[in-house]
Protein backbone atom coordinates (compact mmCIF):
# COMPACT_ATOMS: atom_id res chain seq x y z
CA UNK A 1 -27.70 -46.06 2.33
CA UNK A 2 -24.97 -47.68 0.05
CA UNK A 3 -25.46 -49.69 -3.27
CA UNK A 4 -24.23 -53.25 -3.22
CA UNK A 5 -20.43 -54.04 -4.05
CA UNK A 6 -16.86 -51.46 -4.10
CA UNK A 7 -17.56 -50.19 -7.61
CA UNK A 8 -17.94 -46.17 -7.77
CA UNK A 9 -21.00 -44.82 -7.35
CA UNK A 10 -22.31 -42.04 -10.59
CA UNK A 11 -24.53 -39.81 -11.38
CA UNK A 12 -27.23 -42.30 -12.81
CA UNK A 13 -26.60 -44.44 -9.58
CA UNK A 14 -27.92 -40.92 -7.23
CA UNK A 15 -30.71 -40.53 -10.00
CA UNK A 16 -32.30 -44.07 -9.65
CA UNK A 17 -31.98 -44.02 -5.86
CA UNK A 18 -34.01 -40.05 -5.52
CA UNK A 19 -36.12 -41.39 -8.17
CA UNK A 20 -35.02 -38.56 -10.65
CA UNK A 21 -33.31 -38.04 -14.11
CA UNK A 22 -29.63 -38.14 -14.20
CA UNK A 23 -29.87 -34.70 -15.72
CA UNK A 24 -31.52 -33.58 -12.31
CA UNK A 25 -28.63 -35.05 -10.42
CA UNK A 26 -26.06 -32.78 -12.63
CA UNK A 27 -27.80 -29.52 -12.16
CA UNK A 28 -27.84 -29.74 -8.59
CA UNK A 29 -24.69 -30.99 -8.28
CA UNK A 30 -23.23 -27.98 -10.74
CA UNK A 31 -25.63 -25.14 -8.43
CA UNK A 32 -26.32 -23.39 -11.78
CA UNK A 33 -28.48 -20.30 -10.33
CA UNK A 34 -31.33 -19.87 -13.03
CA UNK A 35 -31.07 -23.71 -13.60
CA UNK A 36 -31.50 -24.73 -9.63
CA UNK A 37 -34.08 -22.51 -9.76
CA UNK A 38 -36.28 -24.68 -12.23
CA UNK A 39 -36.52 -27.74 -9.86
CA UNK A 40 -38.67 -28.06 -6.94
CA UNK A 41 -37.54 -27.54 -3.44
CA UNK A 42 -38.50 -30.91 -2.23
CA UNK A 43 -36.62 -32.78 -5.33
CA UNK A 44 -33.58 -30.77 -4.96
CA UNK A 45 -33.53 -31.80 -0.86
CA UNK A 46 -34.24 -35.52 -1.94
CA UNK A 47 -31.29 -35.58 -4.38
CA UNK A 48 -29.07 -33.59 -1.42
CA UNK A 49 -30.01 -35.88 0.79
CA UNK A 50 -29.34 -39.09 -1.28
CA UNK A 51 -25.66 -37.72 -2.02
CA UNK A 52 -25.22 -37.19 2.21
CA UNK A 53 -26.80 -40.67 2.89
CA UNK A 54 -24.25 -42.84 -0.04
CA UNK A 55 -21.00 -40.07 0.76
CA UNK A 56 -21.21 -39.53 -3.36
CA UNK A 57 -18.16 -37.45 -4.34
CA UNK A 58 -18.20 -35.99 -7.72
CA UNK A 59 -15.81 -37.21 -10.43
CA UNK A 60 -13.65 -34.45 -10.92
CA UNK A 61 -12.75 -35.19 -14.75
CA UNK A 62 -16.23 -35.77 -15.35
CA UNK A 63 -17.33 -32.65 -14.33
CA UNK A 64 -14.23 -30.91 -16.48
CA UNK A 65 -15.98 -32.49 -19.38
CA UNK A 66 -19.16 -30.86 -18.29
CA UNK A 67 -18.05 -27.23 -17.17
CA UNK A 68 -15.11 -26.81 -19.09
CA UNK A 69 -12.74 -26.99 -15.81
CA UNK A 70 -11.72 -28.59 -12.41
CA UNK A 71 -11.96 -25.33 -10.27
CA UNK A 72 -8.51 -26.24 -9.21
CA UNK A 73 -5.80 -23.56 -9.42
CA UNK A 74 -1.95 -24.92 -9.59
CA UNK A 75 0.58 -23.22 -7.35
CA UNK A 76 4.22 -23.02 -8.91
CA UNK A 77 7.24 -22.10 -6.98
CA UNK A 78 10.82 -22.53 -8.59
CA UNK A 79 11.94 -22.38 -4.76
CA UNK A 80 10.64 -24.84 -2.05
CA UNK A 81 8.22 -23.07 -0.78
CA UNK A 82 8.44 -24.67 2.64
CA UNK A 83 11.73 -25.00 4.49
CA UNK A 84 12.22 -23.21 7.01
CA UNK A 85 14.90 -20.53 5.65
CA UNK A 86 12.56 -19.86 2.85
CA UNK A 87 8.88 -20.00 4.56
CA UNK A 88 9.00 -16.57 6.10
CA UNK A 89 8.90 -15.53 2.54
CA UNK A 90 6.43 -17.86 0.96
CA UNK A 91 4.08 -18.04 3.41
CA UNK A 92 2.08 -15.25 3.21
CA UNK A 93 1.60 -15.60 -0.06
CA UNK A 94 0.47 -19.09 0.17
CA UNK A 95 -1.91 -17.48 3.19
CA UNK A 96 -3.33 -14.77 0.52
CA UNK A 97 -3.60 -17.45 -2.45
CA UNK A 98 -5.74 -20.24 -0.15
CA UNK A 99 -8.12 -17.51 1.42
CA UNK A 100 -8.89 -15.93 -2.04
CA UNK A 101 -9.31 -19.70 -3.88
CA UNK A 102 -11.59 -20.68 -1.08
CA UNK A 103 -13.80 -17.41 -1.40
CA UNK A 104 -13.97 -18.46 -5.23
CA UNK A 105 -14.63 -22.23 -4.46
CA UNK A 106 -11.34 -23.60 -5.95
CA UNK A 107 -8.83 -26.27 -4.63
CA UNK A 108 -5.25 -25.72 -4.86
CA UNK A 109 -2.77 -28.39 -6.58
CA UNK A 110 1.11 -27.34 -5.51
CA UNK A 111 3.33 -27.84 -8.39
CA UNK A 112 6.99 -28.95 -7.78
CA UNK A 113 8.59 -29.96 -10.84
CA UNK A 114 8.68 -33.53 -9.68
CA UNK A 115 10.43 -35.81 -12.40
CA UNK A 116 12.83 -33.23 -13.86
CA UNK A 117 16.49 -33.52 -11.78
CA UNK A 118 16.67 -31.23 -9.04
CA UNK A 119 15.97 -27.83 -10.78
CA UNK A 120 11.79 -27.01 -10.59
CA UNK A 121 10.43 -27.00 -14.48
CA UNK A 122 7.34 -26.09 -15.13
CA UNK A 123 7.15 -27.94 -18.23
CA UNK A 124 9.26 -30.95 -18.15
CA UNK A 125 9.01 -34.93 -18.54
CA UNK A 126 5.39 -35.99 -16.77
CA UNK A 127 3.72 -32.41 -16.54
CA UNK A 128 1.16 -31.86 -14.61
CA UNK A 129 -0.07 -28.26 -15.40
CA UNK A 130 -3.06 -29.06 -17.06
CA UNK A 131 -4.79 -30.65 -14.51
CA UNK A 132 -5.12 -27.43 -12.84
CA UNK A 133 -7.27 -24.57 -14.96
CA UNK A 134 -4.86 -22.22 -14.33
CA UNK A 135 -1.16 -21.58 -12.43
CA UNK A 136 0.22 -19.20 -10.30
CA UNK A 137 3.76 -18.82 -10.33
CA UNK A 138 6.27 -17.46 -7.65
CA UNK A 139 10.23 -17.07 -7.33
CA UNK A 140 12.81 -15.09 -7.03
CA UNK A 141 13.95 -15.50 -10.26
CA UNK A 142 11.87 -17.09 -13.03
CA UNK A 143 13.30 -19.38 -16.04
CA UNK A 144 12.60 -16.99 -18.92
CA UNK A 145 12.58 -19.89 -21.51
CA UNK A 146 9.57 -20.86 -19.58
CA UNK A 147 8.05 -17.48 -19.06
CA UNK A 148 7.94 -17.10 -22.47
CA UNK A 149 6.41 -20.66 -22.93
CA UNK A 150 3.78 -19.49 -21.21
CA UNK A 151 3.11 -16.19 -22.41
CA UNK A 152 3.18 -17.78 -25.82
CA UNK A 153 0.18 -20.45 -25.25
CA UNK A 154 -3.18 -20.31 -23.97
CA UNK A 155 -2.62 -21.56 -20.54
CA UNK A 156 -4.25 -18.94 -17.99
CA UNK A 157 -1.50 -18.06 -15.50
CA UNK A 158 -0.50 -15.27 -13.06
CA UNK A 159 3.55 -14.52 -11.85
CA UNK A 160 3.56 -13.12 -8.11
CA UNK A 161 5.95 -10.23 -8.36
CA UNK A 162 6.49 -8.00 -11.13
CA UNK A 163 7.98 -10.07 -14.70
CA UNK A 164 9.92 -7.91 -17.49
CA UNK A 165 8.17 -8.85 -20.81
CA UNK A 166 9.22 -12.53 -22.22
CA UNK A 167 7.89 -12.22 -26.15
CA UNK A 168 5.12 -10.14 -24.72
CA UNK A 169 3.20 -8.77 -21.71
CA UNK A 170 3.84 -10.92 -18.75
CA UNK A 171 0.11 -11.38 -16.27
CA UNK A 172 1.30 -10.34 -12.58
CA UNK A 173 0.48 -8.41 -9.43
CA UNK A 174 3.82 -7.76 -7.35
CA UNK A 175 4.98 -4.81 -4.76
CA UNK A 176 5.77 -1.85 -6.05
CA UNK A 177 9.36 -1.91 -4.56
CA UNK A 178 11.02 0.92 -6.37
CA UNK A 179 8.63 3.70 -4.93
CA UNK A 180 8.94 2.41 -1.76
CA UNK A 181 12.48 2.65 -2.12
CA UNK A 182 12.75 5.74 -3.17
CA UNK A 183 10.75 7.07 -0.70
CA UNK A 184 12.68 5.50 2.07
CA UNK A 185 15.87 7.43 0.58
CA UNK A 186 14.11 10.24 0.58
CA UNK A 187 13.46 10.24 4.13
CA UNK A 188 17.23 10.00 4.80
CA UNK A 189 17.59 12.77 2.72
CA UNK A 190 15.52 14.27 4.64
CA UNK A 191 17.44 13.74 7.95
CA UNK A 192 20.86 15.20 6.13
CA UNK A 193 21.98 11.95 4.98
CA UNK A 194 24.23 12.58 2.27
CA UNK A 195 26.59 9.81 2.27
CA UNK A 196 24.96 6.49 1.98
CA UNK A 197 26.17 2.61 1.15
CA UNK A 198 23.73 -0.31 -0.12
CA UNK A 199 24.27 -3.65 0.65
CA UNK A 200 23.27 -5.76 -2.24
CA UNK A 201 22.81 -6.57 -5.34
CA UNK A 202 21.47 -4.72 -7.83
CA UNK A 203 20.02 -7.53 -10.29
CA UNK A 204 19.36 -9.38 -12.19
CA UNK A 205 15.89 -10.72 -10.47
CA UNK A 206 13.27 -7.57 -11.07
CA UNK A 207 12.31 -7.65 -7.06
CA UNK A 208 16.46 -6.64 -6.71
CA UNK A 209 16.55 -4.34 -10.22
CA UNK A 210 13.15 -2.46 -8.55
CA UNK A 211 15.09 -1.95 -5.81
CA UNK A 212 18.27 -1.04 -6.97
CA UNK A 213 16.44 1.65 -9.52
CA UNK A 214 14.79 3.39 -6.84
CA UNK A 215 17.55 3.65 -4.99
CA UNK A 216 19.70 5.01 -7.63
CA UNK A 217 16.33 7.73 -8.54
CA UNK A 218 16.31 9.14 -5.17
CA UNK A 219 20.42 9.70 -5.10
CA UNK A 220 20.14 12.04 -7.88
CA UNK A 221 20.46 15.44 -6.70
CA UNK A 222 21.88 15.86 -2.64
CA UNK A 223 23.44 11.83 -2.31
CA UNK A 224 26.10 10.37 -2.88
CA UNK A 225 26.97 6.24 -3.20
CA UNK A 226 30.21 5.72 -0.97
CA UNK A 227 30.27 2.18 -0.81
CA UNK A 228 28.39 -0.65 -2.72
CA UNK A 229 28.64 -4.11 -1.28
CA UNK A 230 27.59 -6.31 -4.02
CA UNK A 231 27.50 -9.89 -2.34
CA UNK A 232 26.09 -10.81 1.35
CA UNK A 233 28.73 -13.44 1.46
CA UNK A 234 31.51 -11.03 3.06
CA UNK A 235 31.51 -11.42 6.75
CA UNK A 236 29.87 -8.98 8.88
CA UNK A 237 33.09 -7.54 10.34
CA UNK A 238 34.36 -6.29 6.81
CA UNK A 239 31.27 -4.93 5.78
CA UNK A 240 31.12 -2.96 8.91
CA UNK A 241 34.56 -2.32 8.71
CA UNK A 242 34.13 -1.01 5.14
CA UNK A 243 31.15 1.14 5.80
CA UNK A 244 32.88 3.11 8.75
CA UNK A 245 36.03 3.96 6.27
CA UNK A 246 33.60 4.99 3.35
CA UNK A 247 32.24 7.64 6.04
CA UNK A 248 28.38 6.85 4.90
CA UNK A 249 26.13 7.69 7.25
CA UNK A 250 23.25 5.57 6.62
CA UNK A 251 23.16 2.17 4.63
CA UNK A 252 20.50 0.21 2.83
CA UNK A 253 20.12 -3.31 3.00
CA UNK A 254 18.50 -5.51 0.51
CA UNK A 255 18.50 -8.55 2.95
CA UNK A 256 17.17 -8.38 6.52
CA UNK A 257 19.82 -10.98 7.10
CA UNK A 258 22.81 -8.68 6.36
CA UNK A 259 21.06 -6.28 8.36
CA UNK A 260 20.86 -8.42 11.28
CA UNK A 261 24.36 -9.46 10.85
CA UNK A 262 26.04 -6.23 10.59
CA UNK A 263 24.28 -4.67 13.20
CA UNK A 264 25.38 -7.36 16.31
CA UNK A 265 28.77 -6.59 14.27
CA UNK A 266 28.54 -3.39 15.90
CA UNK A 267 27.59 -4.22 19.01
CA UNK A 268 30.81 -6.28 19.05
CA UNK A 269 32.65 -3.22 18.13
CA UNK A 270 31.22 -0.45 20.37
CA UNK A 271 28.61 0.64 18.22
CA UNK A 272 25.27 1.44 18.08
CA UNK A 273 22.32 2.10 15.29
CA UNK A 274 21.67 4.31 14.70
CA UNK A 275 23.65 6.72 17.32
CA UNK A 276 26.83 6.10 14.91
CA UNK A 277 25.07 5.37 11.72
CA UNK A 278 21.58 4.82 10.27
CA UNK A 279 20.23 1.34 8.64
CA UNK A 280 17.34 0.77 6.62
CA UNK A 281 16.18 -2.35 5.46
CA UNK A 282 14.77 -2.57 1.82
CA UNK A 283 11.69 -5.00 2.70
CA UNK A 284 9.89 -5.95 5.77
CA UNK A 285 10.46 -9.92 6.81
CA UNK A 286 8.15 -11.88 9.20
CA UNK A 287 11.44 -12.50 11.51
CA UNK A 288 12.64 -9.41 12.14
CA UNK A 289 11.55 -9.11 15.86
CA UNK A 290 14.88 -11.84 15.89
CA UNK A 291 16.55 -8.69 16.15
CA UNK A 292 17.64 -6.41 19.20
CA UNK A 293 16.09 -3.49 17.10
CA UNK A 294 13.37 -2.89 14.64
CA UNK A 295 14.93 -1.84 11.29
CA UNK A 296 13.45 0.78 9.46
CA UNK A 297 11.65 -0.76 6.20
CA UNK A 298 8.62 -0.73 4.08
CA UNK A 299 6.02 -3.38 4.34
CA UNK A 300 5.46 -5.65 1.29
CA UNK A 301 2.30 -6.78 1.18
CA UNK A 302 2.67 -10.49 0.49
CA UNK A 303 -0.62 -11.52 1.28
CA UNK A 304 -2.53 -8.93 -0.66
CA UNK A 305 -0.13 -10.10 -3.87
CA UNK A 306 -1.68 -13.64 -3.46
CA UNK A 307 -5.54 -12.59 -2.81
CA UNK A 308 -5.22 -10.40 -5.99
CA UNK A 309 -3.43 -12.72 -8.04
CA UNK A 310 -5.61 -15.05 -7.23
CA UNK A 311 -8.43 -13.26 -8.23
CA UNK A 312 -7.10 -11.87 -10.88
CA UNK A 313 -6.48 -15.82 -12.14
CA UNK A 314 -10.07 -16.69 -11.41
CA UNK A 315 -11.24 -13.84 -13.69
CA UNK A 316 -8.87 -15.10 -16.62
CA UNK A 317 -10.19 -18.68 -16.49
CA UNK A 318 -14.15 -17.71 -15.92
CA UNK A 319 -14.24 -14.39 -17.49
CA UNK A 320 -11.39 -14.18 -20.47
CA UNK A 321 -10.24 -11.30 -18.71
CA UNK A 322 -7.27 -10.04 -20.35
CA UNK A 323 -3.89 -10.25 -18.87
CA UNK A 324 -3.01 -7.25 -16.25
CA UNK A 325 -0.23 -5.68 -14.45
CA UNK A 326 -0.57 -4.64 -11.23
CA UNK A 327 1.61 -3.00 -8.83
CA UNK A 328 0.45 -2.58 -5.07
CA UNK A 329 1.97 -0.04 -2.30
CA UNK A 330 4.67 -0.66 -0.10
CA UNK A 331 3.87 1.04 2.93
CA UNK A 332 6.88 2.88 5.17
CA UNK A 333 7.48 0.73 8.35
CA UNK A 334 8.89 3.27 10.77
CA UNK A 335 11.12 1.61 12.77
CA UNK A 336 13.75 2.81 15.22
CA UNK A 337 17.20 2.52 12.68
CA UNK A 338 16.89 5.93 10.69
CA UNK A 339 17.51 9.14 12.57
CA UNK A 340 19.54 12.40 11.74
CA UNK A 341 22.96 12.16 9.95
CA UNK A 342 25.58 11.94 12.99
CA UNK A 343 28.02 15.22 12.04
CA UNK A 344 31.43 14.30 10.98
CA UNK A 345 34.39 15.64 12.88
């Protein structure tokens, strides 16, 4: 069943054809509970099957100016989000974020910053944000002129990953990396590690600081810091060759990739994790079966940080729900990396 002619069918268009009002049409269309619940079976299955028989779609703007929103949720990253050196990282999240907009029946609009140089803006020259209801935002590092654009409007957004405050409390669910950390410290402690190195740097994004302040936590009282390697652009070779003169016995990596690196470094050299010394990485990656060994980490849980955000969004749009701050576990990958503290001759 089609009407004559290209133009786009409406509302009053599916009324007239189920021999209905046009308010009928909206109320079924909209699946208001108590308001469905006022029209007969047999009208509501006439109007359904009108819309099935013409392929009617629902004008999206039309039904913002009826609900109030789109039910689509925007999806920010100030990193592409899908090349392949950076989708290990992204796209869990992105897995978490879909499954938990779907259970909430919303679409998804990814934001890039089109139209503003190569740098991602949120807010920029032909911005978009408002055709979503709401934004989630991920990154390694956030512009803070925009976080605190944000915070200071109305706009309902959520950061993935834990935000220091930009003119006031920043909305966002992220890993609670500096417990896990510590903890992971700890257990060297545990084994009689007492001289350690960290690979890494130790700011300024929060996921490194978090890091970087449980680490420096768990040292207090029985370790010591031998050797700090600030930037993973030193070849493997000196950072190996560095962490055998500093006498550490285990070392933390921020990156899996330094990890990776250092440790076929060793293998070139005649040694072996952790028979000579321990390694622990600060983070589990998808990848990291691309290595001979599995490092000893903690498990972020990426795709839990999207559901919840997610959620968390929906409930700020729908509800009002004020803005929260969540942390979520880490839990302690074993691995194979971390064992006793060899004994130094």
């Amino acid at each position: 069943m089609q009407l004559a002619g290209a133009k786009r069918l409406t509302q009053n268009d599916i009324a007239k054809l189920a021999g209905v009002s046009q308010a009928t049409v909206s109320l079924v269309l909209n699946g208001a509970t108590n308001a469905v619940a006022r029209i007969p079976q047999e009208t509501r299955e006439r109007v359904l099957q009108v819309i099935r028989d013409t392929g009617y779609v629902a004008d999206p703007i039309a039904r913002r100016m009826a609900k109030g929103h789109n039910r689509i949720l925007g999806v920010f990253t100030y990193e592409p989000a899908f090349p392949s050196e950076q989708a290990d990282f992204f796209a869990p999240f992105l897995l978490g974020i879909e499954e938990e907009a779907q259970a909430h029946n919303y679409d998804l609009l990814l934001l890039t910053g089109a139209g503003v140089g190569k740098e991602r803006k949120i807010f920029g020259d032909g911005n978009r944000l408002r055709i979503a209801d709401g934004c989630l935002v991920l990154g390694r590092e956030f512009d803070r002129s925009e976080l605190k654009q944000l915070v200071a409007g109305d706009y309902p957004f959520v950061a993935i990953g834990r935000r220091e405050d930009a003119g006031g409390p920043v909305p966002y669910v992220g890993g609670d990396y500096a417990s896990a950390t510590q903890e992971l410290v700890e257990k060297a402690k545990a084994l009689g590690h007492r001289r350690v190195a960290y690979v890494g740097p130790s700011g300024p994004a929060e996921s490194v600081t978090d890091r970087w302040t449980g680490f420096c936590a768990a040292l207090r009282g029985g370790a010591e810091l031998v050797l700090h390697v600030k930037s993973s652009d030193r070849p493997a070779g000196e950072v190996l060759e560095a962490l055998v003169q500093s006498g550490a016995t285990a070392v933390f990596f921020v990156e899996l990739a330094d990890a990776v690196r250092v440790e076929a470094a060793a293998r070139q050299h005649g040694l072996a994790i952790p028979s000579d010394f321990s390694a622990v990485v600060l983070g589990s990656h998808i990848r990291a079966d691309r290595s001979p060994v599995q490092f000893t980490s903690f498990a972020i849980p990426r795709e839990e940080m999207g559901r919840q955000a997610t959620a968390t969004l929906v409930d700020r749009i729908e509800k009002g729900a004020p803005r929260q701050q969540i942390l979520l576990k880490c839990e302690p990958v074993e691995g194979e990396t971390l064992a006793p503290a060899k004994k130094r001759k």
